[in-house]
Protein backbone atom coordinates (compact mmCIF):
# COMPACT_ATOMS: atom_id res chain seq x y z
CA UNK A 1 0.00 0.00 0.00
CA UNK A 2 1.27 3.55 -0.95
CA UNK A 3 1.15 6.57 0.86
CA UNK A 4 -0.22 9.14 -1.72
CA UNK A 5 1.13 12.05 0.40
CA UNK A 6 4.40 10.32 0.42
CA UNK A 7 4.12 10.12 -3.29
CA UNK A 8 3.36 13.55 -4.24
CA UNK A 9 6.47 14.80 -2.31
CA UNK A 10 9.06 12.35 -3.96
CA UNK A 11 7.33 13.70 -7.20
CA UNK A 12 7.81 16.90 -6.23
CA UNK A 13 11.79 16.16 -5.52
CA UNK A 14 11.58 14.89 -8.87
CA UNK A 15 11.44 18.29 -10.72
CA UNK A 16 14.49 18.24 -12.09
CA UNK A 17 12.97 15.91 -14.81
CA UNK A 18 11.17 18.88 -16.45
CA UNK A 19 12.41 21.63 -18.12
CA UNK A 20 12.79 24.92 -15.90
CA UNK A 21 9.43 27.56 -16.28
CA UNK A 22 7.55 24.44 -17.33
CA UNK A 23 4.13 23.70 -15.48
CA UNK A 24 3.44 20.00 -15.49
CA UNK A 25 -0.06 19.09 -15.06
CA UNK A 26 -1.85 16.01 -15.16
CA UNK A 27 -5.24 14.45 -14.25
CA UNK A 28 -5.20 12.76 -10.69
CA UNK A 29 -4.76 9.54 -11.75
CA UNK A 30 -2.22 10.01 -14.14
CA UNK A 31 0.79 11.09 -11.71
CA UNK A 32 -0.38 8.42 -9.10
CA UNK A 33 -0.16 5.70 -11.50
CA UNK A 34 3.41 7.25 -13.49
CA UNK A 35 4.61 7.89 -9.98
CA UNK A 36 4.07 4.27 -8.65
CA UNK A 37 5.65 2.93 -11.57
CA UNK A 38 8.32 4.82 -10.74
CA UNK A 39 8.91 4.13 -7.06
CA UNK A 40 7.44 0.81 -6.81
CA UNK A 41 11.36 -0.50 -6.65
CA UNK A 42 11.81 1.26 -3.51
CA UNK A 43 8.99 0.25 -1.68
CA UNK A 44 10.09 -1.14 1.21
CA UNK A 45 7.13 -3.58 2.22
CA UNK A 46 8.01 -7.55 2.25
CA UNK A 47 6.53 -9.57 -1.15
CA UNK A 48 3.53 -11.79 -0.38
CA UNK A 49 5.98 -15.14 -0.69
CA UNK A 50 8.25 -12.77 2.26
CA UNK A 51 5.76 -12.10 4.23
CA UNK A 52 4.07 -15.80 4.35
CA UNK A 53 7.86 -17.09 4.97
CA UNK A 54 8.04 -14.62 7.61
CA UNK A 55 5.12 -15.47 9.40
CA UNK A 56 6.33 -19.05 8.92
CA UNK A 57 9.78 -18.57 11.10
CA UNK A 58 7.91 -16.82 13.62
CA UNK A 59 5.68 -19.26 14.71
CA UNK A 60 8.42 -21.86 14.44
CA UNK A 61 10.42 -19.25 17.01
CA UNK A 62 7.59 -19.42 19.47
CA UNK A 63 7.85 -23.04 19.20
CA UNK A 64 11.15 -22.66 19.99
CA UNK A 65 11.20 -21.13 22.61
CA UNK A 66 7.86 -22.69 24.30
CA UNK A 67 10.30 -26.15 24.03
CA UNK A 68 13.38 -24.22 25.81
CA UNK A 69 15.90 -23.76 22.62
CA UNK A 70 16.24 -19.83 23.15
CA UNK A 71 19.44 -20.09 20.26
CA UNK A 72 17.68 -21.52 17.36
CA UNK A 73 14.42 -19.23 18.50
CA UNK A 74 16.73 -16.25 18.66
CA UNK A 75 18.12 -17.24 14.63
CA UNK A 76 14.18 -18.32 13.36
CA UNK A 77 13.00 -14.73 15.14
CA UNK A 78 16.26 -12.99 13.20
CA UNK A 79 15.51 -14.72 9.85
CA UNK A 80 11.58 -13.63 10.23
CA UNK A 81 12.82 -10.04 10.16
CA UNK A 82 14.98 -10.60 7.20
CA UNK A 83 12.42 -11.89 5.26
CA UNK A 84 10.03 -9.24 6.94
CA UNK A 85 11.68 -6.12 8.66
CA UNK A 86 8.29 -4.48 9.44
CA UNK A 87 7.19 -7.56 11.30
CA UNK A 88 6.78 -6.18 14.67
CA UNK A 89 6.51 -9.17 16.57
CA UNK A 90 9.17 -11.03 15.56
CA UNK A 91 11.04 -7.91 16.08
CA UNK A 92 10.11 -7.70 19.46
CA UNK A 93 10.71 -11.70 20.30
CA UNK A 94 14.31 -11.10 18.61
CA UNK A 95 14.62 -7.85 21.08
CA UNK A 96 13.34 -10.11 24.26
CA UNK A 97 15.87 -12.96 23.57
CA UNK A 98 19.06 -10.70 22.67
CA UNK A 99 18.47 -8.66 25.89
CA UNK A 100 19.24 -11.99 27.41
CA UNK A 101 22.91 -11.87 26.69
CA UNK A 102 25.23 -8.99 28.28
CA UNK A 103 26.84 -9.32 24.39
CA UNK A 104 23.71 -8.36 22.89
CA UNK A 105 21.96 -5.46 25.07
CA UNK A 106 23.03 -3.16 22.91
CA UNK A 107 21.27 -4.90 19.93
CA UNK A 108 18.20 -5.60 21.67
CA UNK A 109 17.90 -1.70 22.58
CA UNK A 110 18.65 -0.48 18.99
CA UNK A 111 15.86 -2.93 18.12
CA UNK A 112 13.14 -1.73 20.70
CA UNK A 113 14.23 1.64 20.19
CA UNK A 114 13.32 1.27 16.43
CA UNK A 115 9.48 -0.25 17.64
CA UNK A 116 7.32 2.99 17.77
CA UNK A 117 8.21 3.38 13.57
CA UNK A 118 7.41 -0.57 13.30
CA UNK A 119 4.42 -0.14 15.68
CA UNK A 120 2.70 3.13 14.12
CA UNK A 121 2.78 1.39 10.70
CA UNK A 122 0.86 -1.29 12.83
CA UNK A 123 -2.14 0.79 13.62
CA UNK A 124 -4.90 0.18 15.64
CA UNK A 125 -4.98 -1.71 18.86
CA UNK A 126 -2.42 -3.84 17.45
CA UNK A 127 -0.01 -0.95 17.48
CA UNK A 128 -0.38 0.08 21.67
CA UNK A 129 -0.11 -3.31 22.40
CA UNK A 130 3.10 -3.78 20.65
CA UNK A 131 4.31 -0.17 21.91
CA UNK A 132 3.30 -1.59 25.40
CA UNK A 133 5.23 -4.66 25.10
CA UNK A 134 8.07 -3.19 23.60
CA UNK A 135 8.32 -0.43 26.59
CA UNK A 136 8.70 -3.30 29.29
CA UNK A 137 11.37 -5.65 27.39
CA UNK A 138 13.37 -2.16 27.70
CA UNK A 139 12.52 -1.46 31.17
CA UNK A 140 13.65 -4.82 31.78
CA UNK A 141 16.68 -4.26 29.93
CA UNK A 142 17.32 -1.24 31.61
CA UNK A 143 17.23 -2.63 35.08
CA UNK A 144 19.84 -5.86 33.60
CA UNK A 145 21.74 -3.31 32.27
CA UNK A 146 22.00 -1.62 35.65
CA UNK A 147 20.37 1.18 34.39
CA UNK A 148 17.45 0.89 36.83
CA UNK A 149 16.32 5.04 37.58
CA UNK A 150 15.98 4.94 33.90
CA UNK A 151 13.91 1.64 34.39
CA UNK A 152 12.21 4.02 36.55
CA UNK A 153 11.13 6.85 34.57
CA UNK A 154 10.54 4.10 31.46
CA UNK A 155 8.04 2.05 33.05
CA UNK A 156 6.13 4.88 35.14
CA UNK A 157 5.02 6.20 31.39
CA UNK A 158 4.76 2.66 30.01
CA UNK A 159 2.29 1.75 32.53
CA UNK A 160 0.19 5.32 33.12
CA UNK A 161 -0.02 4.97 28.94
CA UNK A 162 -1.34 1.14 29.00
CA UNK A 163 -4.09 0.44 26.30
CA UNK A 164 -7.07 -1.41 27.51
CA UNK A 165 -6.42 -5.11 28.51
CA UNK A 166 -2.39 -5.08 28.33
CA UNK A 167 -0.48 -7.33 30.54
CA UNK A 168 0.16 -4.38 33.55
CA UNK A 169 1.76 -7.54 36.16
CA UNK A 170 4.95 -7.61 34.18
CA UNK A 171 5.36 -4.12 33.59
CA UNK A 172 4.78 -3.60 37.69
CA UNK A 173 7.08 -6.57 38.51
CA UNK A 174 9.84 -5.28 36.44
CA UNK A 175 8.93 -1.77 38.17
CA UNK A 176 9.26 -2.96 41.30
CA UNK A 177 12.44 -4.51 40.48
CA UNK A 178 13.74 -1.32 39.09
CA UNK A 179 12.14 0.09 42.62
CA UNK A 180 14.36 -2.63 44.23
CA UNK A 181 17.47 -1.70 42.78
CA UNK A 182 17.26 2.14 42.98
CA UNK A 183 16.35 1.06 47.36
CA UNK A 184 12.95 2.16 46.65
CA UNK A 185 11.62 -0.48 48.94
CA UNK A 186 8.40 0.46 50.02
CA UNK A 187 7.91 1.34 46.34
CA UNK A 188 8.86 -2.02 45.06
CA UNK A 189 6.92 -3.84 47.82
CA UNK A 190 3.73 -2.19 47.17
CA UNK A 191 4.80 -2.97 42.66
CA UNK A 192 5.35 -6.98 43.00
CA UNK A 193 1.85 -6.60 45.50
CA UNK A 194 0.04 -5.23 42.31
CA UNK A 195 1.54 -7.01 40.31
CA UNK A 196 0.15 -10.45 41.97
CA UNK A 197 -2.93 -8.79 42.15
CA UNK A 198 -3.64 -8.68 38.71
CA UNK A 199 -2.09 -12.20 38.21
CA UNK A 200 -2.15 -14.20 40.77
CA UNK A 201 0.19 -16.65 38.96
CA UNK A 202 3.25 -14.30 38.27
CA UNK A 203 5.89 -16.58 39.35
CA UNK A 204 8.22 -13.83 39.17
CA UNK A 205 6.67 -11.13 41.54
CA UNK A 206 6.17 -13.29 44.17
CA UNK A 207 9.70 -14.57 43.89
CA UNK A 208 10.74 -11.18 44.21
CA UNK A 209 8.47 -9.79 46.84
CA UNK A 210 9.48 -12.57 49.18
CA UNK A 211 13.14 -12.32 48.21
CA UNK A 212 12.93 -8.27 48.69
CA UNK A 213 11.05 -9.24 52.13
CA UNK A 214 13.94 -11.67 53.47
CA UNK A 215 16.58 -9.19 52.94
CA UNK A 216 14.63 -5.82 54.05
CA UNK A 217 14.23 -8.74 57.38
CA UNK A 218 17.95 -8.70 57.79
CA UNK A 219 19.05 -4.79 56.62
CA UNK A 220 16.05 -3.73 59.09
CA UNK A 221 17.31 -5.61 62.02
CA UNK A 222 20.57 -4.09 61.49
CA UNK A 223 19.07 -0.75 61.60
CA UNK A 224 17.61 -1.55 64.73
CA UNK A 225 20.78 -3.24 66.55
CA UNK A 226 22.21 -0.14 65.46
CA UNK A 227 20.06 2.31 66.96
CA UNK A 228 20.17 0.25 69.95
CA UNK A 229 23.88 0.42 69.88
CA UNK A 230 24.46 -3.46 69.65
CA UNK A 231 27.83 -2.93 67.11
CA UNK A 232 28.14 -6.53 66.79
CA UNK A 233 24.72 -7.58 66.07
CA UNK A 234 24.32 -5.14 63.53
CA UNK A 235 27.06 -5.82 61.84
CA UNK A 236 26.24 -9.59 61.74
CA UNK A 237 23.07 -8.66 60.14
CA UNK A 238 24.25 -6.50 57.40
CA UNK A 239 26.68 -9.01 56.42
CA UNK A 240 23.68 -11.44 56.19
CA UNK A 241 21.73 -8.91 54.16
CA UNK A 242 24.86 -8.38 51.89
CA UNK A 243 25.15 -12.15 51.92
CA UNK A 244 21.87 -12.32 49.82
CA UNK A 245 22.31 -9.49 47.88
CA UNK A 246 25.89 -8.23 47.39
CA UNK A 247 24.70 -5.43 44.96
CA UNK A 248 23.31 -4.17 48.72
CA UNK A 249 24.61 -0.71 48.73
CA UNK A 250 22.94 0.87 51.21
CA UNK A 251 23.37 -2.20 53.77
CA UNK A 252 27.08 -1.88 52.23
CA UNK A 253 27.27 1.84 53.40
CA UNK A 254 25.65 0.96 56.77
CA UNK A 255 27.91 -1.63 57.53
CA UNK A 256 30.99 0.55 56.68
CA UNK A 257 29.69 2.98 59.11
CA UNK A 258 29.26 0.78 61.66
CA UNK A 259 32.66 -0.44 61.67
CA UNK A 260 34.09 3.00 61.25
CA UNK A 261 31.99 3.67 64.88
CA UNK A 262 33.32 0.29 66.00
CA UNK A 263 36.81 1.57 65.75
CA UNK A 264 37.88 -0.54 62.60
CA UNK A 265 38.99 2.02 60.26
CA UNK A 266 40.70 -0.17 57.67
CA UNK A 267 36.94 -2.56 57.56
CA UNK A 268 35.15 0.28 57.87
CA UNK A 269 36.90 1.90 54.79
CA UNK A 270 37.06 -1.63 52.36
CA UNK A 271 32.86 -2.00 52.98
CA UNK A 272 32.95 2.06 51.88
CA UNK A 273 34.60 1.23 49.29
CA UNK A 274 32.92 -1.52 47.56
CA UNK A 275 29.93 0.03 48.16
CA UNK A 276 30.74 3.05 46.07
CA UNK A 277 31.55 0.48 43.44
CA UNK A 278 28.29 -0.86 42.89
CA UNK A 279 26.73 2.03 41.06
CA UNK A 280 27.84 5.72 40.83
CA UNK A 281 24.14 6.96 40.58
CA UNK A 282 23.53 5.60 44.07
CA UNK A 283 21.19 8.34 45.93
CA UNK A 284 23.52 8.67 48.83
CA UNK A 285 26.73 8.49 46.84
CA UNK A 286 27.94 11.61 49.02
CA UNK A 287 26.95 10.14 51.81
CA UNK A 288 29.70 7.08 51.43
CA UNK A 289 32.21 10.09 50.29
CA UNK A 290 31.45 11.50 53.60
CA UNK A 291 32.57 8.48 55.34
CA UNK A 292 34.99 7.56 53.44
CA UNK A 293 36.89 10.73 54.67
CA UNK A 294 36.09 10.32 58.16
CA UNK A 295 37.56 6.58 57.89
CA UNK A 296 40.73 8.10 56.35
CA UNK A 297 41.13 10.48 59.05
CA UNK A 298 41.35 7.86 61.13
CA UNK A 299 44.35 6.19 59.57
CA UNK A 300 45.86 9.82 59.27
CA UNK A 301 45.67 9.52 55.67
CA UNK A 302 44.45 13.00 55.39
CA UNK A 303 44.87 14.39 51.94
CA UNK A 304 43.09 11.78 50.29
CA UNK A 305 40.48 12.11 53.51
CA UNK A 306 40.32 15.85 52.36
CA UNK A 307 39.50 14.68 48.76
CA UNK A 308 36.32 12.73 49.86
CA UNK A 309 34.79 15.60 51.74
CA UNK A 310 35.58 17.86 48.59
CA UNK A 311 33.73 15.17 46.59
CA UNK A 312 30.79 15.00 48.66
CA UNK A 313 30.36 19.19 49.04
CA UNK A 314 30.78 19.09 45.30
CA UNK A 315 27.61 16.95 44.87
CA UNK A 316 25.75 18.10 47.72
CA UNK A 317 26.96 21.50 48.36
CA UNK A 318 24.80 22.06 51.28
CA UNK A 319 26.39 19.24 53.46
CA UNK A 320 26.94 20.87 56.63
CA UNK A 321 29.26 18.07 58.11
CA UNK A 322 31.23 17.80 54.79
CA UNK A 323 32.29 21.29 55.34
CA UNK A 324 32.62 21.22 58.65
CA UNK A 325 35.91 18.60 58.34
CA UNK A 326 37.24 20.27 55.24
CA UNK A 327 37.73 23.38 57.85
CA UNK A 328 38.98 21.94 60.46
CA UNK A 329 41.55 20.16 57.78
CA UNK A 330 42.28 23.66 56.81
CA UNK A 331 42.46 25.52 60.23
CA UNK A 332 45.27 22.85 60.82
CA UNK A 333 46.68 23.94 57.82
CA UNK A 334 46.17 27.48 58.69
CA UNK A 335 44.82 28.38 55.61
CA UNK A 336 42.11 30.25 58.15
CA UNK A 337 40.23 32.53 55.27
CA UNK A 338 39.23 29.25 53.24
CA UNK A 339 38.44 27.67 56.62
CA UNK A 340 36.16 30.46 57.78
CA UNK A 341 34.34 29.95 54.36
CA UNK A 342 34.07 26.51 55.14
CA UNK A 343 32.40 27.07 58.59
CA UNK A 344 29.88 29.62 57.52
CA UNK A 345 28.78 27.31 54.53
CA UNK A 346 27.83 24.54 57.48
CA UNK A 347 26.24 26.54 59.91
CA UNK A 348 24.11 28.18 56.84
CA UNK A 349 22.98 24.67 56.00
CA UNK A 350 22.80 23.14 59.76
CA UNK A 351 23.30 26.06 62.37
CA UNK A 352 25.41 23.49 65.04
CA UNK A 353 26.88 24.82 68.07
CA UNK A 354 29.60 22.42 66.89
CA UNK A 355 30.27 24.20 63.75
CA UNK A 356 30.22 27.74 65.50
CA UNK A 357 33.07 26.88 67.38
CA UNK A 358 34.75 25.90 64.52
CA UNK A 359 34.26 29.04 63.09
CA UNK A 360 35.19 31.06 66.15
CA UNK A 361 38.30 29.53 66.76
CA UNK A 362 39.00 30.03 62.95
CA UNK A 363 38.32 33.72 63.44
CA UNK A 364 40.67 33.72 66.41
CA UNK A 365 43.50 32.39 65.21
CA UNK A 366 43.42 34.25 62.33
CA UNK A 367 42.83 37.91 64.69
CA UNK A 368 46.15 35.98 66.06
CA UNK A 369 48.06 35.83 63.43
CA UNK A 370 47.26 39.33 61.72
CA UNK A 371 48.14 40.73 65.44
CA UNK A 372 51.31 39.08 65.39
CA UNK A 373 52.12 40.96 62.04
CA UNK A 374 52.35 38.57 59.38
CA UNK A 375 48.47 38.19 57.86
CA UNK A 376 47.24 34.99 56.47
């Protein structure tokens, strides 16, 4: 089928065929049938004998994969869209099974990110559904791809957009996976919950819900030891939450600081540290910073203690305690003006009698110093 708008325009590119100052008219039909002839070659629709073989190789795919050989599904699902690029479904099968393999994700996202041009020549029902699909095989992507606040923002629109009747438990379970992952816990509790709701039989989401219960069991009781000032206890139950989940940040950054306040620097400092390794767009990123610092002060390691807290006021320059340590480093130093900045910048963000005397004493020494004739 031929777009006729699409038709006139490449006809209307075509001008150079006619001799300049020449008006070239014809009846309707006329251009619409010279014009086909001429751009029937490019047409890039499958053949009838395509599109049949097609359609053959996909439902030999879903036979393949219904039996458990993913390979030769993924290479009947990848000859489909040979015969047949504009064959959405196999398109989005292919997409599904390549975002399987780390060596593929990037394949699988060019592919889904190609679906809304496959999809809106689709039309119709047909054409949400497949949009819907194809939005949580990426948000699923996205959160194997660590990528999970995108996951996030993805699957928020993918489900608040959902046509009539679309599958919404897997786009809520993969939501509340992405929840999972970005520590959104009540978030991701209350996702996998919907999700079951809908579908009571989503193996998945209750997997997960229970999973994401058992280690929230461990990470809480932790808290609690901690508040309770048990050091031992809550560190034996962090280590049991990390245990089940070692992409565990936060229970990673708790643990760190619990050692740090047990009096083992060097732990205290290797938990820190692997914890900033698990993803840089961790919420509390300048939080571990932070601590990292105050670990390294410890082990009088203090330029590179001085380069945390610099790292954490850069991205979260309203950390009162970040600045705080960065002028005490300094009024060591004696470098009292940059100190004094230091100490305002705290008690502008947290107004601590702690950080006043910082600042006095800063002020002092430095009244000091100019007294004694040689200014700083």
């Amino acid at each position: 089928m031929v777009d006729i708008d699409i038709v006139y325009n490449r006809f209307e590119q075509c001008s150079y065929f006619f001799p300049p100052g020449v008006a070239v008219r014809f009846p309707t039909s006329v251009p619409i049938l010279l014009l086909l002839l001429l751009f029937a070659p490019l047409c890039n629709g499958p053949s009838h004998a395509g599109a049949e073989e097609a359609e053959a190789l996909y439902s030999r795919g879903r036979e393949l994969v219904t039996s458990g050989n993913y390979r030769q599904a993924e290479q009947a699902f990848a000859r489909a869209v040979a015969e047949n690029p504009q064959h959405g479904e196999a398109l989005l099968q292919l997409a599904s099974l390549q975002s399987g393999n780390i060596l593929s994700y990037g394949k699988a996202e060019d592919i889904l990110l190609s679906m809304p041009n496959t999809a809106g020549k689709t039309g119709g029902k047909g054409r949400d559904d497949l949009l819907f699909r194809a939005g949580v095989c990426m948000g699923k992507l996205y959160v194997k791809s660590g990528r999970s606040a995108q996951a996030v923002a993805l699957l928020r629109n993918v489900v608040a957009s959902a046509p009539p009747g679309a599958a919404l438990d897997e786009a809520y379970a993969t939501l509340g996976l992405a929840h999972y992952y970005e520590r959104l816990y009540d978030d991701a509790i209350f996702d996998m919950r919907k999700a079951i709701k809908i579908n009571p039989n989503n193996a998945d989401a209750k997997f997960n819900l229970k999973t994401i219960r058992s280690r929230l069991e461990h990470f809480q009781a932790g808290k609690l030891f901690s508040r309770l000032g048990d050091r031992p206890r809550a560190v034996a139950e962090y280590r049991k939450a990390i245990e089940l989940d070692p992409r565990f940040i936060e229970a990673r950054h708790r643990l760190g600081v619990e050692l740090y306040l047990a009096g083992n620097a060097p732990e205290a400092l290797k938990e820190l540290r692997r914890a900033s390794l698990v993803t840089a767009d961790y919420r509390k990123a300048h939080e571990i910073h932070y601590a990292e610092g105050l670990a390294l002060l410890r082990l009088d390691r203090t330029g590179e203690a001085m380069g945390r807290f610099e790292q954490t006021v850069q991205a979260r320059p309203a950390f009162a305690p970040a600045h705080n340590e960065i002028g005490k480093i300094l009024l060591e130093r004696e470098e009292y003006d940059v100190a004094i900045d230091h100490f305002v910048k705290a008690i502008g963000s947290d107004p601590k009698a702690e950080y006043a005397r910082g600042l006095q004493v800063a002020m002092t020494r430095k009244a000091k110093k100019q007294a004694a004739g040689t200014p700083k």
